[in-house]
Protein backbone atom coordinates (compact mmCIF):
# COMPACT_ATOMS: atom_id res chain seq x y z
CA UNK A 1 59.28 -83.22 34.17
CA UNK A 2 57.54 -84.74 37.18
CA UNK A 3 59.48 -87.84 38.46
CA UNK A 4 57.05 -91.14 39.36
CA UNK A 5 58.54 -91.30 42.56
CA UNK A 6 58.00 -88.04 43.70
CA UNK A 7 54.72 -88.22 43.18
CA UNK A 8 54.78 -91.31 45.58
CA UNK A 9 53.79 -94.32 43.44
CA UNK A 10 53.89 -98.07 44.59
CA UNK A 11 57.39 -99.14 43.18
CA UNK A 12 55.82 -102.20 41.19
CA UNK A 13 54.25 -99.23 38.83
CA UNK A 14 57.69 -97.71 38.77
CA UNK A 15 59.26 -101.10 37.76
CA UNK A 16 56.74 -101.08 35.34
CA UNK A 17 57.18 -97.30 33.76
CA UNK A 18 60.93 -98.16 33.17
CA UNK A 19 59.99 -100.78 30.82
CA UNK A 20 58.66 -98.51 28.36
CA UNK A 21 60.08 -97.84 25.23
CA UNK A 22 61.53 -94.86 24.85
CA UNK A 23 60.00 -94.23 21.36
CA UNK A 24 59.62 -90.78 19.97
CA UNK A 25 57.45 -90.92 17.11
CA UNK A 26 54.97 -88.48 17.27
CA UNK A 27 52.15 -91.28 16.75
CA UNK A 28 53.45 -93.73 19.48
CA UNK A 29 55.29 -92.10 22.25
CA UNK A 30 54.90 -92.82 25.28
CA UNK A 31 52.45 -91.75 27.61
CA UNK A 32 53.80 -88.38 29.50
CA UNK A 33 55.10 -88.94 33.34
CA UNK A 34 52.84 -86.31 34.78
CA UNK A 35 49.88 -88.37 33.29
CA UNK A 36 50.77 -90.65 35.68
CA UNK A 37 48.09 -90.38 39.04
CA UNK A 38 49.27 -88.67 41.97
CA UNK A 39 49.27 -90.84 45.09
CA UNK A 40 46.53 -88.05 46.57
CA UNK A 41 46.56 -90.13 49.94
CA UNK A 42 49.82 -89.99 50.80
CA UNK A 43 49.74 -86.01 49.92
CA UNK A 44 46.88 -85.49 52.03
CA UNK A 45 48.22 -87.05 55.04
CA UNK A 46 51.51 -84.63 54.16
CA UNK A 47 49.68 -81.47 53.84
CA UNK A 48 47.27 -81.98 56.70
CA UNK A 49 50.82 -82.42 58.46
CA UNK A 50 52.17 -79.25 57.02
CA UNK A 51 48.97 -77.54 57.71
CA UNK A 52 48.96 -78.06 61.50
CA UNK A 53 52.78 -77.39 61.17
CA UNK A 54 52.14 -74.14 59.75
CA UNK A 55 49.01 -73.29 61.73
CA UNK A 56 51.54 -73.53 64.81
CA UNK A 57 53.94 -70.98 63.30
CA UNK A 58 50.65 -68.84 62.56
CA UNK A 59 49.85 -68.86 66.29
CA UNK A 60 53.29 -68.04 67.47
CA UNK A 61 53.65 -65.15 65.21
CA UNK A 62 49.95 -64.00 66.43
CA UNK A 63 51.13 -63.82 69.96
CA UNK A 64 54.37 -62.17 68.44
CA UNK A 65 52.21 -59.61 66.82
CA UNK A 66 50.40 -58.57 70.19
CA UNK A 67 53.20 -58.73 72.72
CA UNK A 68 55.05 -56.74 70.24
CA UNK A 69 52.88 -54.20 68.37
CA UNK A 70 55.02 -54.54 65.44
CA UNK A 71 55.30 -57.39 62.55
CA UNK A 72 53.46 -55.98 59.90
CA UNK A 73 53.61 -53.54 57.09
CA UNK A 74 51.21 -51.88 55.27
CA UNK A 75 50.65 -52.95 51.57
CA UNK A 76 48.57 -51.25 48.57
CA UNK A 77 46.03 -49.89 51.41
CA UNK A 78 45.09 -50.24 55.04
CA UNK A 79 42.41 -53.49 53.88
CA UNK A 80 45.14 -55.25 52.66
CA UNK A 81 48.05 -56.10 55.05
CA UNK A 82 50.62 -58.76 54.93
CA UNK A 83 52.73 -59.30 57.54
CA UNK A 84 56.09 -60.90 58.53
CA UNK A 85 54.33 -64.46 59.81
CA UNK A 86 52.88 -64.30 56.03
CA UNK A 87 56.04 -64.44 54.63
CA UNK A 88 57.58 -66.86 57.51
CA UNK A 89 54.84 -69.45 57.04
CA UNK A 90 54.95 -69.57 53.07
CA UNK A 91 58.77 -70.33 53.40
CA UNK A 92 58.36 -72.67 55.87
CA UNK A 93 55.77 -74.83 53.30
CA UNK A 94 57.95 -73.62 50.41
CA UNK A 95 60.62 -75.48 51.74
CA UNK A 96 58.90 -78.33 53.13
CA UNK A 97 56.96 -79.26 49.62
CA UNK A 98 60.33 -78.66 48.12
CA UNK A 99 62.22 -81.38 50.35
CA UNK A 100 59.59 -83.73 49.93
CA UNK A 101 58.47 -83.25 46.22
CA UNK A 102 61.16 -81.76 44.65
CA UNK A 103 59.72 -82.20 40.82
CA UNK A 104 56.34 -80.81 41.55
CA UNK A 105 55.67 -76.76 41.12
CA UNK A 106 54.83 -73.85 43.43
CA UNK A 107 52.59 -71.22 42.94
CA UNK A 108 52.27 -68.90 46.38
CA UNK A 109 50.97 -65.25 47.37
CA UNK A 110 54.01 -63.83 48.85
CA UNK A 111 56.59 -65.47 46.13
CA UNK A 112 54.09 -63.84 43.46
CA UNK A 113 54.27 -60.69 45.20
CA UNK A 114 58.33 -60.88 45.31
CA UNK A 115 58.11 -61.01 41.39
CA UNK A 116 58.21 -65.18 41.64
CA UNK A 117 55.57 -66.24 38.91
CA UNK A 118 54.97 -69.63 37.49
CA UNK A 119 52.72 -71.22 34.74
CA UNK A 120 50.29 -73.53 35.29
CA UNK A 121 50.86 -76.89 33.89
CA UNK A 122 50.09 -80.33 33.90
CA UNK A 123 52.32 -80.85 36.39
CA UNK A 124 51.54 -81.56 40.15
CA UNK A 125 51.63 -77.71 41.44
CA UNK A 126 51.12 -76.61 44.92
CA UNK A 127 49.34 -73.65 45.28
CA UNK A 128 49.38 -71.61 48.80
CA UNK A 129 48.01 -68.92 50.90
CA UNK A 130 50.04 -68.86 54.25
CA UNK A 131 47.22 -66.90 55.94
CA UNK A 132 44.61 -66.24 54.74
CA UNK A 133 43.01 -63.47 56.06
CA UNK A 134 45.78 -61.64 56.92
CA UNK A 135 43.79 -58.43 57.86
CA UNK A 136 41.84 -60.80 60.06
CA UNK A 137 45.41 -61.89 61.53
CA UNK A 138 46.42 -58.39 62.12
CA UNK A 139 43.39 -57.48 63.80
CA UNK A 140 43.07 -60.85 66.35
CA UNK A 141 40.13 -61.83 64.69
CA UNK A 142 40.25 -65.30 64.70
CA UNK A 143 38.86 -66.38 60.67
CA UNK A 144 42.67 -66.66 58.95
CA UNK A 145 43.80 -70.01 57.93
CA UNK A 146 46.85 -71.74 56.10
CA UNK A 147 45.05 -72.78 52.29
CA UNK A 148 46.93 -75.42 50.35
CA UNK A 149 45.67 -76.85 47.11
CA UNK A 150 47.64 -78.88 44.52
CA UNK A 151 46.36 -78.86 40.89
CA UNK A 152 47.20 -81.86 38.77
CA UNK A 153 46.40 -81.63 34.63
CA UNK A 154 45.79 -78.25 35.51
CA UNK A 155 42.58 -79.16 37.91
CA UNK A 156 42.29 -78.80 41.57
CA UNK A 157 42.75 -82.20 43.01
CA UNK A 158 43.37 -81.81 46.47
CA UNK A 159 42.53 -79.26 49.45
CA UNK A 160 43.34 -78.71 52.89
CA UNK A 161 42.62 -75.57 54.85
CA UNK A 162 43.46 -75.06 58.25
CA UNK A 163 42.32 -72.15 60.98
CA UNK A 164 44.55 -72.72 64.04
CA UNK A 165 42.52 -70.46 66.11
CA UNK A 166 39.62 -72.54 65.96
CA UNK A 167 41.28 -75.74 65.46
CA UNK A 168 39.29 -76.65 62.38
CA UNK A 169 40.89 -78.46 59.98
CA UNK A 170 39.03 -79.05 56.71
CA UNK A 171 40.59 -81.72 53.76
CA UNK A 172 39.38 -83.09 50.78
CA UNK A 173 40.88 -84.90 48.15
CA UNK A 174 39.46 -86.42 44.60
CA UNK A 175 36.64 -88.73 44.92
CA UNK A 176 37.01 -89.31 48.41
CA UNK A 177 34.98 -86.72 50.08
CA UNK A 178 35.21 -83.70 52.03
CA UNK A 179 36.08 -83.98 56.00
CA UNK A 180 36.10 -81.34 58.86
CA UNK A 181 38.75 -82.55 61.73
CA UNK A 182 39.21 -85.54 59.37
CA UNK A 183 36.36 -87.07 61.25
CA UNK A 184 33.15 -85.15 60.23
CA UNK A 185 32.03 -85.57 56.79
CA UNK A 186 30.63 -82.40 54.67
CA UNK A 187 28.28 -81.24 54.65
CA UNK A 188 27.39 -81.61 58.35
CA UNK A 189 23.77 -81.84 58.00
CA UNK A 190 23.20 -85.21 55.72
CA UNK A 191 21.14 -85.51 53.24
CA UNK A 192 21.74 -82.15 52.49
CA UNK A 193 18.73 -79.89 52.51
CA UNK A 194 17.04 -78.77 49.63
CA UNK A 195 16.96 -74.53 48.45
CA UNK A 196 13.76 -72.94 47.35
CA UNK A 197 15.92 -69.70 46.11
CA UNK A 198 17.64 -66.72 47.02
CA UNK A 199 15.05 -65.62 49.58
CA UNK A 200 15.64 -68.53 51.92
CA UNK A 201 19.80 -68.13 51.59
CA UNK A 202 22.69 -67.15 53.68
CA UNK A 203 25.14 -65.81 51.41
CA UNK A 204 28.80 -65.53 51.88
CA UNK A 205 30.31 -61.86 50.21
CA UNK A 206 33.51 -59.79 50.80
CA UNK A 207 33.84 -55.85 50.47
CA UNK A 208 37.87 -57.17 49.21
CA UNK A 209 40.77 -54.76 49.08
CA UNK A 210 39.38 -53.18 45.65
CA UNK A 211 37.06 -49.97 47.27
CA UNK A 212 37.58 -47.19 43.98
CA UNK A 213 35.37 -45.55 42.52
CA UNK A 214 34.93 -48.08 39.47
CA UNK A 215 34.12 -51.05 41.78
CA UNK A 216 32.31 -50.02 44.85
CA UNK A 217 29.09 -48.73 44.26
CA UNK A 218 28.86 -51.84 42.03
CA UNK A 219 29.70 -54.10 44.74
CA UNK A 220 27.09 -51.71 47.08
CA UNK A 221 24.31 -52.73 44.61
CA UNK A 222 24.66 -56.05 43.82
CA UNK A 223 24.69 -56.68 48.03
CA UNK A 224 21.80 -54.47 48.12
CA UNK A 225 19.83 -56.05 45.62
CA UNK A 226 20.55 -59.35 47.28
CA UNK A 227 18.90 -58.63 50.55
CA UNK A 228 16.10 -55.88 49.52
CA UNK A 229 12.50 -56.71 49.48
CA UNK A 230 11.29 -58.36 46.37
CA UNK A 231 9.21 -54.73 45.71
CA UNK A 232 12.36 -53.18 45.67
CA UNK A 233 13.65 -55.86 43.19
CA UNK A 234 15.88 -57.41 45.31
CA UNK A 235 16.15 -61.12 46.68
CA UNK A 236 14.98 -60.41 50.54
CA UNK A 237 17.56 -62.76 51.31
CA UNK A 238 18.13 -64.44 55.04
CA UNK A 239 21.56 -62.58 55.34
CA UNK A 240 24.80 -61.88 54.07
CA UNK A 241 27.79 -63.08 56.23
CA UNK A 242 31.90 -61.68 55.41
CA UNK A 243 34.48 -63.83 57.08
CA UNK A 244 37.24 -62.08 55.91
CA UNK A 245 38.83 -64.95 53.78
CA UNK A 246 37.88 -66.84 50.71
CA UNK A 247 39.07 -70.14 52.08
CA UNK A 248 36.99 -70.31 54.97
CA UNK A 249 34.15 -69.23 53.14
CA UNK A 250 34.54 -72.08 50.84
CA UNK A 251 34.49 -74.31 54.08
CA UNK A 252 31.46 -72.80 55.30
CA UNK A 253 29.74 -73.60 52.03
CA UNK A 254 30.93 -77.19 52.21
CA UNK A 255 29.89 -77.64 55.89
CA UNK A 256 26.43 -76.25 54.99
CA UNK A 257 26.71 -73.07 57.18
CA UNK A 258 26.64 -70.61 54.06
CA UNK A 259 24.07 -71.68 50.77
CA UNK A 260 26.40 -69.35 48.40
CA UNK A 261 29.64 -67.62 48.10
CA UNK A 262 30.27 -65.15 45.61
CA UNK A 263 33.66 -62.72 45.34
CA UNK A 264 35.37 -61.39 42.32
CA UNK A 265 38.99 -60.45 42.83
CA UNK A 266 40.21 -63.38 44.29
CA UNK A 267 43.48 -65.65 43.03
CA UNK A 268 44.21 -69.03 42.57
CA UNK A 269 45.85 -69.45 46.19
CA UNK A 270 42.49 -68.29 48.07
CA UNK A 271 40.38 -70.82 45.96
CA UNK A 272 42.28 -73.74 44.93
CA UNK A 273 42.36 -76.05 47.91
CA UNK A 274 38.43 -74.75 48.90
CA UNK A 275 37.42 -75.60 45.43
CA UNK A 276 38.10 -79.43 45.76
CA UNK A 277 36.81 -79.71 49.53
CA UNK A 278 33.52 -77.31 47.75
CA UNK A 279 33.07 -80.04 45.47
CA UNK A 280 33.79 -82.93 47.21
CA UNK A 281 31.47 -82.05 49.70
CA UNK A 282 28.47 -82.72 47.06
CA UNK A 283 28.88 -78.34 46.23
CA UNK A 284 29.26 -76.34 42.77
CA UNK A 285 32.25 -73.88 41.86
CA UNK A 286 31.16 -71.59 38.69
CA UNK A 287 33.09 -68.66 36.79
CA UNK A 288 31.56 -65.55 35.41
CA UNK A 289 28.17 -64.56 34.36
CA UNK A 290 27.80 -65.88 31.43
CA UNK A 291 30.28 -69.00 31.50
CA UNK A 292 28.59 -73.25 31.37
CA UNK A 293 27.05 -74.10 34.56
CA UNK A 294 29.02 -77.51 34.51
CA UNK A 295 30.35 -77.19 37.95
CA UNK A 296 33.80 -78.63 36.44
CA UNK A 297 36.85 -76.38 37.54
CA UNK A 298 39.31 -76.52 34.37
CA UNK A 299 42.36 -73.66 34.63
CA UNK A 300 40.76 -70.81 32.98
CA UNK A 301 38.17 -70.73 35.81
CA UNK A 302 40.53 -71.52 38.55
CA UNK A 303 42.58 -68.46 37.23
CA UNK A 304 39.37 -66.22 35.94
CA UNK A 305 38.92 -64.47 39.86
CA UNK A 306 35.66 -64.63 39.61
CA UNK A 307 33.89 -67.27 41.45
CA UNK A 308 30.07 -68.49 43.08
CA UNK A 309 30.05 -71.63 44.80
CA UNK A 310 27.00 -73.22 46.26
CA UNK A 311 26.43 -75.64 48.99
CA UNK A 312 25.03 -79.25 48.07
CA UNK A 313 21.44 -79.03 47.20
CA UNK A 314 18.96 -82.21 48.16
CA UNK A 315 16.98 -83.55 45.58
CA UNK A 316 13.23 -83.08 45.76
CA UNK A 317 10.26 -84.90 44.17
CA UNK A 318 10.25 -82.10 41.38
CA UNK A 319 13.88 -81.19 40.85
CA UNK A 320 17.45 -83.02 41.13
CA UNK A 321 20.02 -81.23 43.30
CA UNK A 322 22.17 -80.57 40.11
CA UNK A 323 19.35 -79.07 38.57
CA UNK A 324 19.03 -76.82 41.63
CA UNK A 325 22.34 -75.84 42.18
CA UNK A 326 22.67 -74.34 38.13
CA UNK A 327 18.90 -72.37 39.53
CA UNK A 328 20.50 -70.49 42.22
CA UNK A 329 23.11 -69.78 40.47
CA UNK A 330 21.13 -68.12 37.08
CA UNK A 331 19.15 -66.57 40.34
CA UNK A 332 22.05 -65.45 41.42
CA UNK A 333 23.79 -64.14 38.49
CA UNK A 334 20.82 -62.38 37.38
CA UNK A 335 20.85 -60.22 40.32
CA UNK A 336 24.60 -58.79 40.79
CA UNK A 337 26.53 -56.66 38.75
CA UNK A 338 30.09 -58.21 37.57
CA UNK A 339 33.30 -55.96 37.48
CA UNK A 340 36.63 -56.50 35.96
CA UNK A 341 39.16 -57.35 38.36
C-alpha cells in the first residue's frame, strides 16, 4: 500500500488522513491511500533531477564505449543491442526512486529482461527506459535518451525524457502542460497549425527489432502506401522520418516537428512518460485499428504496443482540432496494415 507521505503530501492532509475511521464495512470503508493525489510537482522537479543525473552517467559510458571498443553485448539480433551503461543507468534510477519513494512500484526494461516483472496497479509506478535508443547509443548517433513516466490509477501522469547529447530536456506533468528545457512550452509553434491530411504530413515510423518474414513486408507496405502517389493509392505524404527511439519521437510530435507517430512493438517504458508530455502538449495517443478515438490513455492501451500519436491540430472555421486529430487518424489507420506483436 502506498504511504501518504511518500507520495509527498502537505502534512495538514496527513493529519487529516489519520483521523479516519478505520471502518471495514464493505459499504463505508474508507477511501483507499493510493486514491490519494500524487504531489506531481514535487516528482517532476525529482525526475527532471534524476534525468540530468542519469543523462550524465549516459555520457560517461558513451565516451567509455568509444575509448574502449567494448561495453556492449549483442541481444536477440544485431538491431537490438543493450549495453552495460543500459543496465548501469536503470540501477542508478532504480535505486534513487527507491530511496526516495520507497512505497511506489517499478516497472523497467532491463529488470524485465532479468525476469523482474510487476503488475500494474493503482499504485504510483515508475516506469523506465535508461536509454532509449540503445542501438543509437552504440552507434554514436546522438537520438537516445533516459524516458521516465510514472502511472498513477493505472494512467500516465507524469513524463520526463531527457537526450544528454543534445541537451534537450522535455517534461510534462497532468494539467500543467508540456515544456522543452522547462522553459519552452509545446508545441513550439503556438496556436498550433491546422492539418489538411496525410498528404501535407511528416510522419514519424521505425523499421523496430522485429524484421521476419511475418512482419516485414507488412511494415514495407504500410510505409509505402504512406508516401506513394495518390494513383498508386498511397498518401503522397511530405516524408517519413526514424529517430531510432519511441521517446523522442513522442517529443517531436509534441514540439510540432513530426504531425504523426505510428510503431507497433513498442512497451510501456518507451511510451509512458512521452504519452503524458504527447498529451499535454494539446496531442492525441490512440491504440489499435479499430479501438475509440477518445485520446484517453487507460492501461490496456498503455500496455497494447500498438500506438499513433498526433501532434495538436488548430481549429479551423469548418472543423475543431479534436475533430481533426480522430480524421488523421481514421486516414491513417485506413492506410497501414497492423501486425501482432
Amino acid at each position: 500500500m502506498t504511504s501518504l507521505a511518500s507520495l509527498g503530501l502537505p502534512e495538514r492532509a496527513r493529519q487529516l488522513a489519520r483521523l479516519l475511521p478505520l471502518n471495514h464495512n464493505h459499504h463505508h470503508a474508507p477511501p483507499r491511500m493510493s486514491a490519494v493525489i500524487p504531489d506531481l510537482d514535487a516528482l517532476l522537479a525529482f525526475s527532471i533531477a534524476l534525468a540530468k543525473e542519469a543523462g550524465a552517467r549516459i555520457k560517461e559510458g558513451s565516451a567509455k564505449r568509444f575509448e574502449s571498443g567494448a561495453g556492449f553485448d549483442e541481444k536477440k539480433n544485431s538491431v537490438d543491442l543493450v549495453t552495460e551503461t543500459d543496465q548501469a543507468v536503470e540501477k542508478l534510477v532504480k535505486e534513487r526512486i527507491a530511496g526516495a519513494y520507497p512505497d511506489h512500484k517499478f516497472m523497467g526494461e532491463e529488470s524485465w529482461a532479468a525476469g523482474e516483472e510487476s503488475e500494474l496497479t493503482d499504485d504510483p509506478t515508475w516506469i523506465v527506459d535508461p536509454i532509449d535508443g540503445t542501438t543509437n547509443f552504440v552507434h554514436g548517433f546522438p537520438y537516445c535518451a533516459i524516458s521516465i513516466g510514472l502511472t498513477y490509477q493505472k494512467r500516465p501522469a507524469l513524463g520526463v525524457i531527457y537526450n544528454p547529447f543534445l541537451d534537450e530536456l522535455y517534461s510534462a506533468i497532468e494539467n500543467k502542460g508540456a515544456y522543452l528545457n522547462e522553459r519552452h512550452r509545446l508545441p513550439l509553434t503556438a496556436p498550433a497549425p491546422p492539418l489538411r491530411d496525410l498528404s501535407d504530413a511528416l510522419l514519424g515510423v521505425e523499421w523496430g527489432a522485429d524484421r521476419t518474414e511475418r512482419t516485414l513486408p507488412l511494415k514495407l507496405r504500410s510505409f509505402e502506401r504512406l508516401v506513394a502517389e495518390p494513383k498508386k493509392g498511397g498518401r503522397m505524404a511530405h516524408g517519413l522520418r526514424s529517430l531510432g527511439a519511441a521517446s523522442l519521437n513522442y517529443c517531436m510530435v509534441a514540439r510540432g516537428g513530426l504531425d504523426a507517430y505510428w510503431e507497433i512493438g513498442c512497451w510501456q517504458w518507451d511510451v509512458c512518460a512521452g504519452i503524458v508530455i504527447v498529451q499535454e502538449s494539446g496531442g492525441k495517443v490512440y491504440g489499435a485499428q479499430g479501438t475509440p478515438l477518445t485520446g484517453e490513455v487507460d492501461a490496456s492501451l498503455l500496455l497494447g504496443r500498438k500506438y499513433l500519436c498526433v501532434r495538436a491540430i488548430g481549429d479551423t472555421a469548418d472543423e475543431k482540432g479534436v475533430d481533426a486529430s480522430k480524421r488523421i487518424a481514421k486516414e491513417f489507420y485506413e492506410t497501414v496494415q497492423e501486425w501482432e506483436a
